[in-house]
N, C-alpha and C. Protein backbone atom coordinates (compact mmCIF):
# COMPACT_ATOMS: atom_id res chain seq x y z
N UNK A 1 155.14 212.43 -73.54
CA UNK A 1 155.00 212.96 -72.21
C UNK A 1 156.25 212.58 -71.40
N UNK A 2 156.71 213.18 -70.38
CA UNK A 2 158.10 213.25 -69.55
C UNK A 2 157.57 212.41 -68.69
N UNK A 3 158.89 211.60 -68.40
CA UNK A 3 158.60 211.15 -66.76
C UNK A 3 159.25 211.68 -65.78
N UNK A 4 158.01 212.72 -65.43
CA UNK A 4 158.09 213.38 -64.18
C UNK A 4 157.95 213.56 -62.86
N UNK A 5 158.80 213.44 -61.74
CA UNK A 5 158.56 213.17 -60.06
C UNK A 5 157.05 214.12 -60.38
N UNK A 6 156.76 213.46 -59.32
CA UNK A 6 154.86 213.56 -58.75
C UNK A 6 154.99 213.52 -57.42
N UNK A 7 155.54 214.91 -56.32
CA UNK A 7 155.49 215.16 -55.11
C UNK A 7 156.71 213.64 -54.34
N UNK A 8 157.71 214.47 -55.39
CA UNK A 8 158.88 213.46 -55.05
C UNK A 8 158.45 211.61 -55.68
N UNK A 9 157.51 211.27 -55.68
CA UNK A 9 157.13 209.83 -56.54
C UNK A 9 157.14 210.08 -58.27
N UNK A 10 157.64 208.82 -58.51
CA UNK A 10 156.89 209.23 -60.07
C UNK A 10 155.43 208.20 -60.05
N UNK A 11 154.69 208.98 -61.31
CA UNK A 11 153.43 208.29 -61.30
C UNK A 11 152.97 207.81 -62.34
N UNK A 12 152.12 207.08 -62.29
CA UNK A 12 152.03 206.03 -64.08
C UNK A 12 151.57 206.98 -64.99
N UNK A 13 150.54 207.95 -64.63
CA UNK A 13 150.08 209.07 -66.00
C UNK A 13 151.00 209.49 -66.50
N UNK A 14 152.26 209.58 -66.21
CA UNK A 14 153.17 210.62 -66.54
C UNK A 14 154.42 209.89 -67.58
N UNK A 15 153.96 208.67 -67.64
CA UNK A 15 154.80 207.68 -68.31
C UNK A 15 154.49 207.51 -69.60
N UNK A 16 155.32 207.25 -70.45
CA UNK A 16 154.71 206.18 -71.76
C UNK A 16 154.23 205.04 -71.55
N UNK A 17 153.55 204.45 -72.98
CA UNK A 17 152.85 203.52 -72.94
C UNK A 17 153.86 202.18 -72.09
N UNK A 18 155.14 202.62 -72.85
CA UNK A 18 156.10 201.70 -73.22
C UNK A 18 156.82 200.81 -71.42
N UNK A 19 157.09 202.97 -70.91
CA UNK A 19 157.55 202.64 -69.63
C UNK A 19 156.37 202.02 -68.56
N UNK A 20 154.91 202.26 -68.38
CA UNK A 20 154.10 201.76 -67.60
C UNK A 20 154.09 200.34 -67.79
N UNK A 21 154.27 200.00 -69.37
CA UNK A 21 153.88 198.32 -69.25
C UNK A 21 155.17 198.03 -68.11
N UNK A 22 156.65 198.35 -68.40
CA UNK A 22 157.44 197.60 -67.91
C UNK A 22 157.09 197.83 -66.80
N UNK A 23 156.72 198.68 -65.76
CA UNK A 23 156.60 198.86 -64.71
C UNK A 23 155.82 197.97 -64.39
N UNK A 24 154.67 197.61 -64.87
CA UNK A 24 153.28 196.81 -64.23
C UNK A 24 154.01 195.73 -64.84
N UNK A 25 154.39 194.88 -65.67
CA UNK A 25 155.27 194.40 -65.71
C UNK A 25 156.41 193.28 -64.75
N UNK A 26 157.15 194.57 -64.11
CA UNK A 26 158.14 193.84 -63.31
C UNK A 26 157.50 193.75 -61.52
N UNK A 27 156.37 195.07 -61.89
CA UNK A 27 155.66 194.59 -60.10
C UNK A 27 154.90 193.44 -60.61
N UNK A 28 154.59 193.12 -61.38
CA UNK A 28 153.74 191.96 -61.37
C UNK A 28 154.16 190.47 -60.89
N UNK A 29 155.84 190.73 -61.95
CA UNK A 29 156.18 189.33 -61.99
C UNK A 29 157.32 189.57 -60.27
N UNK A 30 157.46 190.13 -59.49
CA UNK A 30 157.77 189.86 -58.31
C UNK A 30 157.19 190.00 -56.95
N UNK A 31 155.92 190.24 -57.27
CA UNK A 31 154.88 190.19 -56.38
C UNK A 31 154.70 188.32 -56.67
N UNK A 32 154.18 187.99 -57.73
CA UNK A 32 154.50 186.75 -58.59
C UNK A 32 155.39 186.04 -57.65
N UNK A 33 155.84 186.29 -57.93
CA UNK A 33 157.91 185.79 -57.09
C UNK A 33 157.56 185.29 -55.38
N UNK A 34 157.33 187.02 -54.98
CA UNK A 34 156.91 186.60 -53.21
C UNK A 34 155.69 185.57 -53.16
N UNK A 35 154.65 185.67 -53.90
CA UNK A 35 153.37 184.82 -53.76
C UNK A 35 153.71 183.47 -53.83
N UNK A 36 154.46 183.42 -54.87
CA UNK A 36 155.02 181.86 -55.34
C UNK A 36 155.97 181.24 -54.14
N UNK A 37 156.58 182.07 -53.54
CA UNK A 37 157.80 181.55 -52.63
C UNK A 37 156.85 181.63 -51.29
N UNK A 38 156.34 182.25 -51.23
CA UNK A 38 155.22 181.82 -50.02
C UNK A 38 154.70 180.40 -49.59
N UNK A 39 153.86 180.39 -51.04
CA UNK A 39 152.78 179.31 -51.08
C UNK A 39 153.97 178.42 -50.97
N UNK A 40 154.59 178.17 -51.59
CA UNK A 40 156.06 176.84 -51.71
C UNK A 40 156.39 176.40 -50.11
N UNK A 41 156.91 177.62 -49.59
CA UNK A 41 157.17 177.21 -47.87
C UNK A 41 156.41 177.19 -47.49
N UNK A 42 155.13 177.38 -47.52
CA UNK A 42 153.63 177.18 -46.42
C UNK A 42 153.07 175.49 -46.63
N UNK A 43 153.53 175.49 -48.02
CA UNK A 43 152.74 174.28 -48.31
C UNK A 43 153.65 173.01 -48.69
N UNK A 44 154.85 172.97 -48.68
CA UNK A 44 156.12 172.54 -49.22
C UNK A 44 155.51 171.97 -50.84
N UNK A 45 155.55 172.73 -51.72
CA UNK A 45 154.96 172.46 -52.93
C UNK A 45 156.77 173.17 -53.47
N UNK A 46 157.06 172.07 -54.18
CA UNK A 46 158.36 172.52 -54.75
C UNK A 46 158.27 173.94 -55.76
N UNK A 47 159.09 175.23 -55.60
CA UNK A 47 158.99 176.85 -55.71
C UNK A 47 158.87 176.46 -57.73
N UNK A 48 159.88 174.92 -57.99
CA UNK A 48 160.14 174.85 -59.59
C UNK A 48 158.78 174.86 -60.32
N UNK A 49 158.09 174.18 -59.75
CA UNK A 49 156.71 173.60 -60.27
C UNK A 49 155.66 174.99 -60.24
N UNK A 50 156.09 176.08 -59.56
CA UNK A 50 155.51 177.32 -59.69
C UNK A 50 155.83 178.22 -60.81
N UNK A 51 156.54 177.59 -61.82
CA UNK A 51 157.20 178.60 -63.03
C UNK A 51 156.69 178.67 -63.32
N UNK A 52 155.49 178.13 -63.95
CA UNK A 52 154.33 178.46 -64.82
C UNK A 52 153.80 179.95 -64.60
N UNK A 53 153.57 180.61 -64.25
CA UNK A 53 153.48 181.29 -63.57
C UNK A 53 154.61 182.66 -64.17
N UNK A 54 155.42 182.30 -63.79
CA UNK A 54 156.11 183.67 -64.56
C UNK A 54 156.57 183.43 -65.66
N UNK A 55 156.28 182.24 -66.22
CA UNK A 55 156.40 182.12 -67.59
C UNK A 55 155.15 182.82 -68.89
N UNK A 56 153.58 182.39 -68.08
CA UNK A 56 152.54 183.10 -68.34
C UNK A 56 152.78 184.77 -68.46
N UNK A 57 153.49 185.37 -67.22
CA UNK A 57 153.91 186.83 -67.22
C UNK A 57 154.09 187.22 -68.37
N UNK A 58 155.72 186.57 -69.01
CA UNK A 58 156.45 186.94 -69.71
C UNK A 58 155.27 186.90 -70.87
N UNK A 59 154.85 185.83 -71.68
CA UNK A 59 153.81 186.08 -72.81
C UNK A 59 152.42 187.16 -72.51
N UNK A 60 152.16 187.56 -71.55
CA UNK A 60 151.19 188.26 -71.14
C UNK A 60 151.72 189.82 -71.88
N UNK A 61 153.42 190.18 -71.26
CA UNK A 61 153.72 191.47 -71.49
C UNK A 61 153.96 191.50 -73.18
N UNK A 62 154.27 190.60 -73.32
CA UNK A 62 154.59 190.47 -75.02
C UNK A 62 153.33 190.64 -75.66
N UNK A 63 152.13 190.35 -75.32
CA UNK A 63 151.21 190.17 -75.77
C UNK A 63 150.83 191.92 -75.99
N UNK A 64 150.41 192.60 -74.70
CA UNK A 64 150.22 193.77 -74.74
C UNK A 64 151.38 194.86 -74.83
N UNK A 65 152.71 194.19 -75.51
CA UNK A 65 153.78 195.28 -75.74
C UNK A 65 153.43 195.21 -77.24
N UNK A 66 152.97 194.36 -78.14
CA UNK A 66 152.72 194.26 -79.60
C UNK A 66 151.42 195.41 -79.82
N UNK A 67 150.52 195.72 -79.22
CA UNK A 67 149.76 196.52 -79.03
C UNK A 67 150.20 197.93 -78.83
N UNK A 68 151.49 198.47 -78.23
CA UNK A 68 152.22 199.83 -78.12
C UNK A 68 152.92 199.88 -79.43
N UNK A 69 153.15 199.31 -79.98
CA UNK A 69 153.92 199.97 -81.32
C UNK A 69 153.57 198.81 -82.33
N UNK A 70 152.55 199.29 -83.22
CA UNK A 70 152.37 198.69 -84.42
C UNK A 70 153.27 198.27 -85.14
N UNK A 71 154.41 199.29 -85.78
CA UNK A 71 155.03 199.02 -86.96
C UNK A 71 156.06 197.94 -86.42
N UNK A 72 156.55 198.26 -84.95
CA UNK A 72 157.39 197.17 -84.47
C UNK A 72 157.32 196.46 -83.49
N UNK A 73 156.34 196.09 -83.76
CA UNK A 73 155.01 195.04 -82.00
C UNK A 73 156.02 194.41 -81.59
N UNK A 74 157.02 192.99 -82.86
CA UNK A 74 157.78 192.28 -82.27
C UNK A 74 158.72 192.70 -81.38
N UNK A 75 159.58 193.92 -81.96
CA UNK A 75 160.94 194.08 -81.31
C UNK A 75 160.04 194.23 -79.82
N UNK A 76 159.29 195.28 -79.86
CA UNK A 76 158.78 195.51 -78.36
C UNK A 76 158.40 194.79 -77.54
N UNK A 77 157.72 193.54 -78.09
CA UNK A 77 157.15 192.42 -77.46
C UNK A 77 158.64 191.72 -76.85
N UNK A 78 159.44 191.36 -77.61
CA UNK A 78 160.72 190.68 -77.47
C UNK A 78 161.37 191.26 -76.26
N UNK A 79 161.90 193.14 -76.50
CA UNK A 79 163.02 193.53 -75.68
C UNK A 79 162.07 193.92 -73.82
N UNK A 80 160.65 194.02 -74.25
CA UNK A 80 160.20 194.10 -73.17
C UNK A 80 159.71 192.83 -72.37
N UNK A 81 159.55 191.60 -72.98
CA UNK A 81 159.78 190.05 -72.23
C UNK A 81 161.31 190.04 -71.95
N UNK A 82 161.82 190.25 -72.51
CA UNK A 82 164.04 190.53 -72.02
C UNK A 82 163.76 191.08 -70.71
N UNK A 83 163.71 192.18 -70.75
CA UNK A 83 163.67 192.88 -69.53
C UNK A 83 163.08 192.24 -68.41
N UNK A 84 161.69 191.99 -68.51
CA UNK A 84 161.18 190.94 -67.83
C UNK A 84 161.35 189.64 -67.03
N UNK A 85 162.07 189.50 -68.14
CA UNK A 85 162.80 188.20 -67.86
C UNK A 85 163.95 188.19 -66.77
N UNK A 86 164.64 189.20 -67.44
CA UNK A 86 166.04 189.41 -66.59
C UNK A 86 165.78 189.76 -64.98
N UNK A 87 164.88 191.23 -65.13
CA UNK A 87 164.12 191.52 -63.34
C UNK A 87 163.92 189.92 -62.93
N UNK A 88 163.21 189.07 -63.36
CA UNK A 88 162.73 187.53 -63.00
C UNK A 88 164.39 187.03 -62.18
N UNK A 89 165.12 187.42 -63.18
CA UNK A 89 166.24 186.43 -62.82
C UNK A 89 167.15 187.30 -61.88
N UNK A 90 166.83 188.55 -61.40
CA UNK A 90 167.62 189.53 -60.66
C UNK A 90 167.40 189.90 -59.13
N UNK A 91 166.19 190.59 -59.75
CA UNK A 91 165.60 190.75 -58.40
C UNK A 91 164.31 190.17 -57.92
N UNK A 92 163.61 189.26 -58.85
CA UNK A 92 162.69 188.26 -58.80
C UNK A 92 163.55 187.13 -57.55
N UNK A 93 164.84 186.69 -57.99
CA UNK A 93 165.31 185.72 -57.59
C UNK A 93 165.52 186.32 -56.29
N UNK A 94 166.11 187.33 -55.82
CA UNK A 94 166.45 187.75 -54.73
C UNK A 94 165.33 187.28 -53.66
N UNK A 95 164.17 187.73 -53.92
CA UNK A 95 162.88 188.37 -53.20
C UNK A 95 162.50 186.79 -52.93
N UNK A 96 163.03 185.75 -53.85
CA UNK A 96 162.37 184.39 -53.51
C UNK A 96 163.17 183.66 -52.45
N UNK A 97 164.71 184.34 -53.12
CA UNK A 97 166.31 183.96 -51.98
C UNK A 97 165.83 184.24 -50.58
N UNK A 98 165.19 185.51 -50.46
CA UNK A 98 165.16 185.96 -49.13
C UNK A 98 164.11 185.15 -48.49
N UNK A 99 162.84 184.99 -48.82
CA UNK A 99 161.51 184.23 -48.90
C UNK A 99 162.14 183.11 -48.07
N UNK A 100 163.10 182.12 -48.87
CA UNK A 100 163.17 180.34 -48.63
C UNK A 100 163.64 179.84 -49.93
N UNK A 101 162.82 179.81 -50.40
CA UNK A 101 162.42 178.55 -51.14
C UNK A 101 163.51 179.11 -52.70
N UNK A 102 163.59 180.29 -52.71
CA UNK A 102 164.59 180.48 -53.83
C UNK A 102 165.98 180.30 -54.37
N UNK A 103 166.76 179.32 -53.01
CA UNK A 103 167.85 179.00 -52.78
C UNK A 103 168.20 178.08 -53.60
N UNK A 104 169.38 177.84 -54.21
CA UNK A 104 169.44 177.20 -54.54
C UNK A 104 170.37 175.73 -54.02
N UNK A 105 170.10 174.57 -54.88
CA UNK A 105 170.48 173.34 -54.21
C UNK A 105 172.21 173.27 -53.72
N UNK A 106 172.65 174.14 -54.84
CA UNK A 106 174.28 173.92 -55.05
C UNK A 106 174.81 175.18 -54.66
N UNK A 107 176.14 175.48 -54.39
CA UNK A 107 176.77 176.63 -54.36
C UNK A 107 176.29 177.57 -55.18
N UNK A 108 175.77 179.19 -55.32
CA UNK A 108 175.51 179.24 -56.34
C UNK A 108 177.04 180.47 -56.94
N UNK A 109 177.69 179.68 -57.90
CA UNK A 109 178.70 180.43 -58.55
C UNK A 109 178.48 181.78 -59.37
N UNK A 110 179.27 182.41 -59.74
CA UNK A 110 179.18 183.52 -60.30
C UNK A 110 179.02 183.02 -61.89
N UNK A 111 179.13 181.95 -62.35
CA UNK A 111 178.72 181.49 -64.01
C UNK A 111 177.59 180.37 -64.24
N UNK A 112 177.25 180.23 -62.72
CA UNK A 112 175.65 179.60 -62.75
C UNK A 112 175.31 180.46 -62.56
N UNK A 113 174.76 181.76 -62.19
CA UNK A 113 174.02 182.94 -62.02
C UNK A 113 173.82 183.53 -63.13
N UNK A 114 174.98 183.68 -63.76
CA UNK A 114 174.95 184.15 -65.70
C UNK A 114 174.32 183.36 -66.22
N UNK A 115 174.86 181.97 -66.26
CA UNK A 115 173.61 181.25 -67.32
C UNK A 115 172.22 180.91 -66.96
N UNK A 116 171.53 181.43 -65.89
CA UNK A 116 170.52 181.29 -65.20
C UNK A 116 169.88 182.33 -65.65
N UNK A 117 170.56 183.82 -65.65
CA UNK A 117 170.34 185.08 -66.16
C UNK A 117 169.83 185.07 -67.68
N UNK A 118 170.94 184.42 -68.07
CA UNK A 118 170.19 184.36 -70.09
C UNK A 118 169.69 183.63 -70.10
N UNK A 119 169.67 182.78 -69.54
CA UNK A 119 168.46 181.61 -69.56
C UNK A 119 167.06 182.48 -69.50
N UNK A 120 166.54 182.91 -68.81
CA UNK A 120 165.70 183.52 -67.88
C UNK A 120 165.28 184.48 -68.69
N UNK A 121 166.32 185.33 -69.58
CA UNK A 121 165.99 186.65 -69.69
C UNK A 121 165.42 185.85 -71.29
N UNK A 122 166.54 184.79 -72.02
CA UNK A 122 166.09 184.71 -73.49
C UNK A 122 164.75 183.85 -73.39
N UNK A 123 164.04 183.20 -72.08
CA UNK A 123 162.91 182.87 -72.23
C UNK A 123 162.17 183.48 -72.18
N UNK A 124 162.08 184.85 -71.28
CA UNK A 124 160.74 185.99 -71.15
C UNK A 124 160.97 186.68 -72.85
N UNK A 125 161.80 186.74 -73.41
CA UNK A 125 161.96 187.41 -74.64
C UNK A 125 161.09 186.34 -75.52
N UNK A 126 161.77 184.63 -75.63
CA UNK A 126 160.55 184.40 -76.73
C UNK A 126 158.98 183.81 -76.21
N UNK A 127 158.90 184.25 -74.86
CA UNK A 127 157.67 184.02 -74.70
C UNK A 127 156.48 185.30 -74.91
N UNK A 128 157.53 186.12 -74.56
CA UNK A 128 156.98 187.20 -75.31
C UNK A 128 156.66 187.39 -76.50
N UNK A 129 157.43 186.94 -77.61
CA UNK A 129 157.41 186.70 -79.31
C UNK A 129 156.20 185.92 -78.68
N UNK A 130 156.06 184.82 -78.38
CA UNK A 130 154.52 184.08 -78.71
C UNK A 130 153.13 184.86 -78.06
N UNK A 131 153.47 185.62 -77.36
CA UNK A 131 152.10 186.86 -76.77
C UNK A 131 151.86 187.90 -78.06
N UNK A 132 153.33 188.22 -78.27
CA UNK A 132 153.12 189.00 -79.95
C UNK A 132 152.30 188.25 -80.58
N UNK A 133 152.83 186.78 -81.20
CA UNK A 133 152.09 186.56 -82.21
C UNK A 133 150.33 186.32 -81.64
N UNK A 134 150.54 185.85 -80.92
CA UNK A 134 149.06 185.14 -80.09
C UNK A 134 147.89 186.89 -80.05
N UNK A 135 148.15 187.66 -80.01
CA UNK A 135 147.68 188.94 -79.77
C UNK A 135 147.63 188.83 -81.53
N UNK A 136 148.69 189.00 -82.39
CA UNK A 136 148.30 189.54 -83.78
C UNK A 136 147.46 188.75 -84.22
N UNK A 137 147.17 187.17 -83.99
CA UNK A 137 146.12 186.26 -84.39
C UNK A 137 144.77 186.30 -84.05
N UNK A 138 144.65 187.30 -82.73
CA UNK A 138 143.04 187.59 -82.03
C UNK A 138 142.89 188.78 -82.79
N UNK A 139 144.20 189.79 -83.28
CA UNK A 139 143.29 191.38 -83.39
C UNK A 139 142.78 191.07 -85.44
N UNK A 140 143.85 189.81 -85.60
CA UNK A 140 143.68 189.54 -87.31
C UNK A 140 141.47 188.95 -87.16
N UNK A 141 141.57 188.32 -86.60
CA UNK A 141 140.07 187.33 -86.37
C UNK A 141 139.36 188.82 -86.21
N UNK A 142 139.13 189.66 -85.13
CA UNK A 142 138.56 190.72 -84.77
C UNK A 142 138.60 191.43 -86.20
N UNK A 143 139.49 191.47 -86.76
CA UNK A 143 139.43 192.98 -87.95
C UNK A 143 138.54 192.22 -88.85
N UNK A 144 138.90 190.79 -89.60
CA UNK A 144 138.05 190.19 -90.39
C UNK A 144 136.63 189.99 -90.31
N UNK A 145 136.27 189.94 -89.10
CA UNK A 145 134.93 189.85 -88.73
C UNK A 145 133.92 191.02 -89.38
């Protein structure tokens, strides 16, 4: 199926499996982002101690990207926690920058931002690998039954 404008919007029916996850996906984990950077300045609860949180994301999408393509659950699980990851470290970070609490302590340079970026992006990727596997170990129990 095409992804096709819907009265100038596009709309999730009109998507693949593949493109809706990322979508629900990256609104998830920066809604995530604002909620987290909220609660942090309302409550001064340090924003770090809130990673949990979009770390859960990242294995969540991996989990149900192994479910869109059988023959290659992993790659999908993997390049769609990447992606994930990276929005986390892009415009996740922004939305927390703007918030407060997403600032960081030090100058932030143009090669702390990169390694923050792969940092970020190669953790939503293998946390995703562990939603892959964690998903193939519930649907293996389910089939045997």
């Amino acid at each position: 199926m095409a992804f096709r404008p819907l009265n100038g919007m596009y709309h999730l029916s009109t998507m693949t499996p593949t493109k809706k996850l990322l979508v629900q996906g990256v609104s998830l984990v920066i809604i995530y982002d604002a909620v987290a950077s909220i609660i942090s300045k309302q409550f001064g609860i340090p924003y770090g101690d809130l990673t949990a949180g979009s770390l859960f994301i990242y294995a969540v999408v991996g989990f149900f990207a192994s479910r869109i393509n059988e023959k290659r659950s992993l790659v999908t699980a993997i390049l769609a926690g990447a992606f994930i990851g990276f929005t986390d470290a892009t415009l996740g970070w922004l939305v927390s920058y703007l918030i407060g609490p997403g600032r960081p302590a030090r100058p932030l340079t143009p090669l702390l931002w990169v390694f923050v970026a792969v940092t970020v992006t190669l953790s939503g990727a293998a946390l995703a690998a562990v939603g892959c596997g964690i998903e193939k170990l519930l649907s293996r129990r389910v089939l045997v039954r």
